[in-house]
Protein backbone atom coordinates (compact mmCIF):
# COMPACT_ATOMS: atom_id res chain seq x y z
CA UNK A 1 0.00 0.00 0.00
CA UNK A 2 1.27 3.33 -1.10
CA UNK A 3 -0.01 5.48 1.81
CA UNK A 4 -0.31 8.41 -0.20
CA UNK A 5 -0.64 11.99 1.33
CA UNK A 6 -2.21 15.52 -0.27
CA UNK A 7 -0.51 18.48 0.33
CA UNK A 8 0.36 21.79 -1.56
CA UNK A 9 3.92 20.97 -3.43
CA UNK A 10 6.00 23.73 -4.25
CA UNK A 11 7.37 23.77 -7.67
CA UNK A 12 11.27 24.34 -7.45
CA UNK A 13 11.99 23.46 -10.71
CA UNK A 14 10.97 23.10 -14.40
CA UNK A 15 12.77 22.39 -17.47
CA UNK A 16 12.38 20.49 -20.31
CA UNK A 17 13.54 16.94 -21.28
CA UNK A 18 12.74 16.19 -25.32
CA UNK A 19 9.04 16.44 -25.64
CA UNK A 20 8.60 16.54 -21.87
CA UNK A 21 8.94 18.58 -18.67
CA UNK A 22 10.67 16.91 -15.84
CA UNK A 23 8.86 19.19 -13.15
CA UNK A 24 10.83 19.23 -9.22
CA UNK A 25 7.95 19.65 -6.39
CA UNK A 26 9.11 20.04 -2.64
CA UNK A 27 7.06 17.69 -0.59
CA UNK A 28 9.09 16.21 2.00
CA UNK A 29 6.24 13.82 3.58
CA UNK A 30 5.57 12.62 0.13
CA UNK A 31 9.00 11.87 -1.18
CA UNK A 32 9.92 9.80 1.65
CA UNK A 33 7.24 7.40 0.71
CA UNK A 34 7.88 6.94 -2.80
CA UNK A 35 8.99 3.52 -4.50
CA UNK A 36 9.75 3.09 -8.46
CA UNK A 37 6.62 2.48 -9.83
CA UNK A 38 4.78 5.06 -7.29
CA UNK A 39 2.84 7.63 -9.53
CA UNK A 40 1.05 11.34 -8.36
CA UNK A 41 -2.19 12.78 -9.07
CA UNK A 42 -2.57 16.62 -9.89
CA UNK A 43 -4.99 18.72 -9.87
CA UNK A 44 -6.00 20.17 -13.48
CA UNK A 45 -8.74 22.07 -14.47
CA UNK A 46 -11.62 20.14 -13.94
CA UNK A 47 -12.64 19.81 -10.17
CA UNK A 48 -12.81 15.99 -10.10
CA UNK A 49 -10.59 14.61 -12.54
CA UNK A 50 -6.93 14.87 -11.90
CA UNK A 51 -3.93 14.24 -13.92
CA UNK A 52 -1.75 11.02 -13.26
CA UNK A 53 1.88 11.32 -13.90
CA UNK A 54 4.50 8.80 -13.08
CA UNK A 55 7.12 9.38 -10.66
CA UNK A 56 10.24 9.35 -12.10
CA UNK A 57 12.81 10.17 -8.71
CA UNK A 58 12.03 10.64 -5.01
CA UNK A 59 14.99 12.20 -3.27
CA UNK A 60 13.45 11.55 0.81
CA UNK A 61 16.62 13.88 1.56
CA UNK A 62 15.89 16.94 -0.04
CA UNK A 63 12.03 16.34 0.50
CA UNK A 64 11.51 16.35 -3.31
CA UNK A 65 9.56 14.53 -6.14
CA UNK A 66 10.59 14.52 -9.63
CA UNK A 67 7.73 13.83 -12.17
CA UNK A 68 7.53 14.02 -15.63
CA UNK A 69 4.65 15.74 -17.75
CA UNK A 70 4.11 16.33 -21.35
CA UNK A 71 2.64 19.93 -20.67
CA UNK A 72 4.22 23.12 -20.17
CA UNK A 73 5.88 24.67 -17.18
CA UNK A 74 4.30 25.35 -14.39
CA UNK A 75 4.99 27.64 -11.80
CA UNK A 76 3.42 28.13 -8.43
CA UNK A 77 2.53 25.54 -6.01
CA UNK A 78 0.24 22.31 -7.83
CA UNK A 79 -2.48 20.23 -5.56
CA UNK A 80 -0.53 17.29 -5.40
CA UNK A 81 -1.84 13.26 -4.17
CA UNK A 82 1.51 11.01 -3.76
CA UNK A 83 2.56 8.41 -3.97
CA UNK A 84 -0.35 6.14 -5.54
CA UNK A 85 -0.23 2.82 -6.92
CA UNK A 86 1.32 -0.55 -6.57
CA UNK A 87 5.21 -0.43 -6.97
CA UNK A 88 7.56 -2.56 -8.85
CA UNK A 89 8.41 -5.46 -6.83
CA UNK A 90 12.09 -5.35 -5.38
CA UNK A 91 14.02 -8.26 -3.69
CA UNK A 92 17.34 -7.97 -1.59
CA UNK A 93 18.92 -10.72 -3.93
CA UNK A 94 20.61 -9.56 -7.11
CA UNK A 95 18.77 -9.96 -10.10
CA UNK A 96 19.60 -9.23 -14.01
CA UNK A 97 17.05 -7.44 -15.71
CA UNK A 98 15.99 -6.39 -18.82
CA UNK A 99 14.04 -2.86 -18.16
CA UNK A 100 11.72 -1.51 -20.96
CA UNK A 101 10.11 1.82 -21.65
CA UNK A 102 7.78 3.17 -24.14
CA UNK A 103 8.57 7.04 -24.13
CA UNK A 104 7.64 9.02 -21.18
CA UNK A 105 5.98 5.89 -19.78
CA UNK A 106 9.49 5.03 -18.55
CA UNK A 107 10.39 7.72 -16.47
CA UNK A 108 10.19 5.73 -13.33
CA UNK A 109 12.63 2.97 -15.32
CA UNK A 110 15.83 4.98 -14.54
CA UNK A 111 15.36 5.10 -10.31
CA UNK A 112 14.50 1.09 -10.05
CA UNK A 113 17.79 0.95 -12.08
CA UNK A 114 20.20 2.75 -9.58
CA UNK A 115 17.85 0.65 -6.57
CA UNK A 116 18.62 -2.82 -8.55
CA UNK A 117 22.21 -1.98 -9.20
CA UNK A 118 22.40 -1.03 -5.38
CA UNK A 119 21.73 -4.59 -4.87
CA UNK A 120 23.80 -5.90 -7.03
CA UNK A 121 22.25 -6.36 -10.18
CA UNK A 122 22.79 -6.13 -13.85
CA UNK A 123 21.09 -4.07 -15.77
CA UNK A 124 19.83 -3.79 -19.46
CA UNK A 125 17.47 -1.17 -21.02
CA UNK A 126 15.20 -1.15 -23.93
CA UNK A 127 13.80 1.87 -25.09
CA UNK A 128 11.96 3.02 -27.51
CA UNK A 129 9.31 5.15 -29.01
CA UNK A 130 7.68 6.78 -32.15
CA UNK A 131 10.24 9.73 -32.72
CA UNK A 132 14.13 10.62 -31.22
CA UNK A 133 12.10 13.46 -29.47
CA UNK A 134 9.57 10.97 -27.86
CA UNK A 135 12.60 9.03 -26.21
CA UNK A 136 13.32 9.02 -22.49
CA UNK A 137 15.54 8.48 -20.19
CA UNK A 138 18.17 7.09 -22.60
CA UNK A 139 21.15 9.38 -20.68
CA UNK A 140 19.93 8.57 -17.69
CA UNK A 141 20.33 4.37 -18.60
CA UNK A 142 23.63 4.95 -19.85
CA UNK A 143 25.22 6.37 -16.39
CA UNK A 144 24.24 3.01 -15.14
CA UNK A 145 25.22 0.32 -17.81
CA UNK A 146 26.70 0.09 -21.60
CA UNK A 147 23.83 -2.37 -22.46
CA UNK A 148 21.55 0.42 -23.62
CA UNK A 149 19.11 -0.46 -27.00
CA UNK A 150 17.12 2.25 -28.27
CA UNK A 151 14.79 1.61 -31.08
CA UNK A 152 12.49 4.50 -32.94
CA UNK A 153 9.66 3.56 -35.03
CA UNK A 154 10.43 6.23 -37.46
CA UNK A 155 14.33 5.43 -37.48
CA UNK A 156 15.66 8.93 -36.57
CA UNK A 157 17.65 7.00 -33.40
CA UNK A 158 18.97 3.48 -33.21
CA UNK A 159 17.13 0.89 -34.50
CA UNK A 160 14.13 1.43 -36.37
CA UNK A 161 10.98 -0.42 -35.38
CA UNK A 162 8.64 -1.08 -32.17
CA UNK A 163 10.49 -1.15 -28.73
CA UNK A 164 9.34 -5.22 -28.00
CA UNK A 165 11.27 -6.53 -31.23
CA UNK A 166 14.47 -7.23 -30.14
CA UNK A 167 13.21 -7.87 -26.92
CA UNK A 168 14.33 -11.57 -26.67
CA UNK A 169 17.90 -10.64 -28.57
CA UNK A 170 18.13 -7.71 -25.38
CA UNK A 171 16.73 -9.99 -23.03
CA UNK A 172 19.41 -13.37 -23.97
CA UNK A 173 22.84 -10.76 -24.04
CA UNK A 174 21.92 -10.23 -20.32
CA UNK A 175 20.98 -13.32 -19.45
CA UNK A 176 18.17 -11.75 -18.00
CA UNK A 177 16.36 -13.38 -15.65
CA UNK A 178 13.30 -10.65 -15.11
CA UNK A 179 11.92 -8.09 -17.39
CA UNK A 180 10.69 -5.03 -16.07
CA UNK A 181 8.31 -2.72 -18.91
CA UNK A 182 6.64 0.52 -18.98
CA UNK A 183 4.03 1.61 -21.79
CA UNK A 184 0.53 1.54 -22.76
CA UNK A 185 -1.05 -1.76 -23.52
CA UNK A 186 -0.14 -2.29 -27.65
CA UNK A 187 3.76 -2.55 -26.19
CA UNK A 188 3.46 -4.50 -22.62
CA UNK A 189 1.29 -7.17 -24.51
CA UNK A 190 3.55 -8.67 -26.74
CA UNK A 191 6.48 -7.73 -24.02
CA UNK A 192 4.83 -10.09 -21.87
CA UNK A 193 4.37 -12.64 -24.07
CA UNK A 194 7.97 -12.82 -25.38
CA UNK A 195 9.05 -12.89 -21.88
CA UNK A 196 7.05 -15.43 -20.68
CA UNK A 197 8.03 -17.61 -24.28
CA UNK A 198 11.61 -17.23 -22.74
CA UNK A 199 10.53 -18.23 -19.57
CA UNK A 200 11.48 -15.03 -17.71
CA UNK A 201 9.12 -13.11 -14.85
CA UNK A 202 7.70 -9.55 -16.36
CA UNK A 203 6.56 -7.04 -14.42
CA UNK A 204 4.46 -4.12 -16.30
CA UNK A 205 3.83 -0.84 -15.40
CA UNK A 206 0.20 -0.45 -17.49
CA UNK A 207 0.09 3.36 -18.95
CA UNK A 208 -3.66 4.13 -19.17
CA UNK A 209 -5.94 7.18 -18.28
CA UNK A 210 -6.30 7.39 -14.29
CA UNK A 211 -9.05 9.85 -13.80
CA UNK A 212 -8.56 10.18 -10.18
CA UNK A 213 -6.26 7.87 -9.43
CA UNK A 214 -7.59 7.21 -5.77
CA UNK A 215 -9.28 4.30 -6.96
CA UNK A 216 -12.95 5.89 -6.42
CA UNK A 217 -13.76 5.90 -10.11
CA UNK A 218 -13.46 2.38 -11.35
CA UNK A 219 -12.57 3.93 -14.71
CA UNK A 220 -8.93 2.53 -14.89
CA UNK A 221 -10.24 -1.47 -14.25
CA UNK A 222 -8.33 -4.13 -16.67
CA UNK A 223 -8.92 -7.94 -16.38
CA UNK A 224 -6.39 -9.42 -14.54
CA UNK A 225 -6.14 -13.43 -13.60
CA UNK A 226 -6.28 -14.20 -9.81
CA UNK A 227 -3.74 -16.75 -8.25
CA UNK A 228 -6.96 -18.58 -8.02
CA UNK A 229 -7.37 -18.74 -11.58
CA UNK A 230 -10.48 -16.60 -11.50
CA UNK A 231 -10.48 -13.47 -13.55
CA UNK A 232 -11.66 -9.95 -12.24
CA UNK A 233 -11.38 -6.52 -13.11
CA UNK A 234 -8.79 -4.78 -11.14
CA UNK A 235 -8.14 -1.10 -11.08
CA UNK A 236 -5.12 0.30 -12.52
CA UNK A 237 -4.71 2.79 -10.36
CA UNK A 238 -5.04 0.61 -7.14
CA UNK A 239 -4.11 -3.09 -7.63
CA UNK A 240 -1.83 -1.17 -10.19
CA UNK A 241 -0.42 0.64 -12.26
CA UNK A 242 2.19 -2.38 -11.83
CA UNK A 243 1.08 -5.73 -12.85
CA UNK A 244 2.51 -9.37 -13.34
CA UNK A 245 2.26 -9.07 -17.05
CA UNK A 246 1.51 -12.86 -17.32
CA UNK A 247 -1.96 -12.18 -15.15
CA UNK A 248 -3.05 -9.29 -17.60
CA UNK A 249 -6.21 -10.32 -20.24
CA UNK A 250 -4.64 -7.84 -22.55
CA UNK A 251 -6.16 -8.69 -25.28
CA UNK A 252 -9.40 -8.41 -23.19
CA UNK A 253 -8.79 -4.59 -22.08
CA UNK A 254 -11.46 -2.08 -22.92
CA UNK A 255 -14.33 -5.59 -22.76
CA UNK A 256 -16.05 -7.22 -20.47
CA UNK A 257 -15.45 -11.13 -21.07
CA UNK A 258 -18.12 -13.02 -20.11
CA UNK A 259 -15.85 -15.34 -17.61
CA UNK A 260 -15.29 -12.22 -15.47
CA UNK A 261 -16.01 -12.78 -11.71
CA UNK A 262 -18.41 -9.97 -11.09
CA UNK A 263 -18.50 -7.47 -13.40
């Protein structure tokens, strides 16, 4: 449980990152809480629907919260609800892992990096996304390992096609033994699956419209398989936005099957 807290966050900082803003908010209580994975909730315009951005650095020192946003700068102070969601799963044992982001969907990517290295792991990213502008966090991989594979779907960086392609070729020069993704559905899908064809655990961070991200809504809901075998809807923003990617229906997102346990 993320045991989020709402406060007014100061915004200390602002500056752009490719086709994003990486926007630095003081809020001490907050950033102490945060794990990779962790996402906040903004306030924006409308006076029930907020704006879910994913967390891409907690610094519990300094008391601040770096997210990253595809608007403009902001200034001010911002209503801010952190941290929310369902982390990635860490262990103390080492572990070599493939980690995989879709654009901006991979902020958080960067900071379970340092915290898996700091337990001795070994690291490989994949990242990828439509344009050179659209990537992220491809600096930010390379400060912590040379096994950095960047694919653009228009070709203007590294390889040219969709970020799951050379997933297996990534995955075996690692020797990877778990895959951690970021992205919307159309890229975790098939990043499951090629995982699980290669025998190796995925864990997916599901990018999807949280419209309050409190879990009040039921907007978010994907079906998800139980460990009992039973399928239910389970809310992104809850139960999520990090799920075994093996336990997804993702093929089934956006329907109601008709084996679904009480919807």
């Amino acid at each position: 449980m993320a045991h989020p807290v709402r406060c007014r966050a100061e915004v200390v900082g602002c500056a752009a990152e490719g086709a994003y803003q990486r926007l630095v908010l003081r809020a001490p209580e907050a950033a102490s809480r945060v794990r990779p994975g962790h996402f906040a909730s903004l306030a924006g315009e409308h006076p029930v629907v907020r704006d879910a951005v994913p967390i891409a650095r907690a610094d519990a020192a300094t008391g601040t919260l770096e997210l990253v946003v595809a608007d403009g700068p902001r200034t001010g102070t911002v209503d801010l609800i952190a941290p929310l969601g369902t982390p990635f799963p860490l262990t103390d044992e080492p572990v070599r892992a493939l980690l995989v982001g879709h654009g901006g969907h991979g902020a958080p990517l960067p900071a379970l990096g340092e915290q898996l290295k700091a337990r001795g792991g070994q690291l490989g990213f994949l990242l990828g996304a439509p344009t050179a502008a659209a990537l992220h966090g491809v600096e930010q991989a390379g400060a912590l390992t040379q096994d950095v594979l960047v694919v653009t779907e228009d070709g203007s960086a590294g390889l040219t096609g969709l970020v799951f392609e050379p997933l297996a070729q990534a995955a075996r020069a690692i020797d990877a033994s778990v895959v951690f993704a970021a992205g919307p559905p159309d890229v975790l899908a098939p990043t499951a699956t090629v995982a699980a064809d290669l025998g190796i655990r995925c864990w997916a961070l599901l990018a999807t419209d949280l419209p309050c991200g409190t879990g009040l809504c039921a907007a978010c809901v994907v079906p998800v398989i139980g460990a009992d075998g039973v399928s239910r809807f389970a809310r992104a923003c809850t139960e999520g936005p990090v799920f075994d990617g093996t336990r997804v229906r993702w093929a089934d997102i956006g329907t109601v099957p008709a084996d679904l346990e009480g919807a």
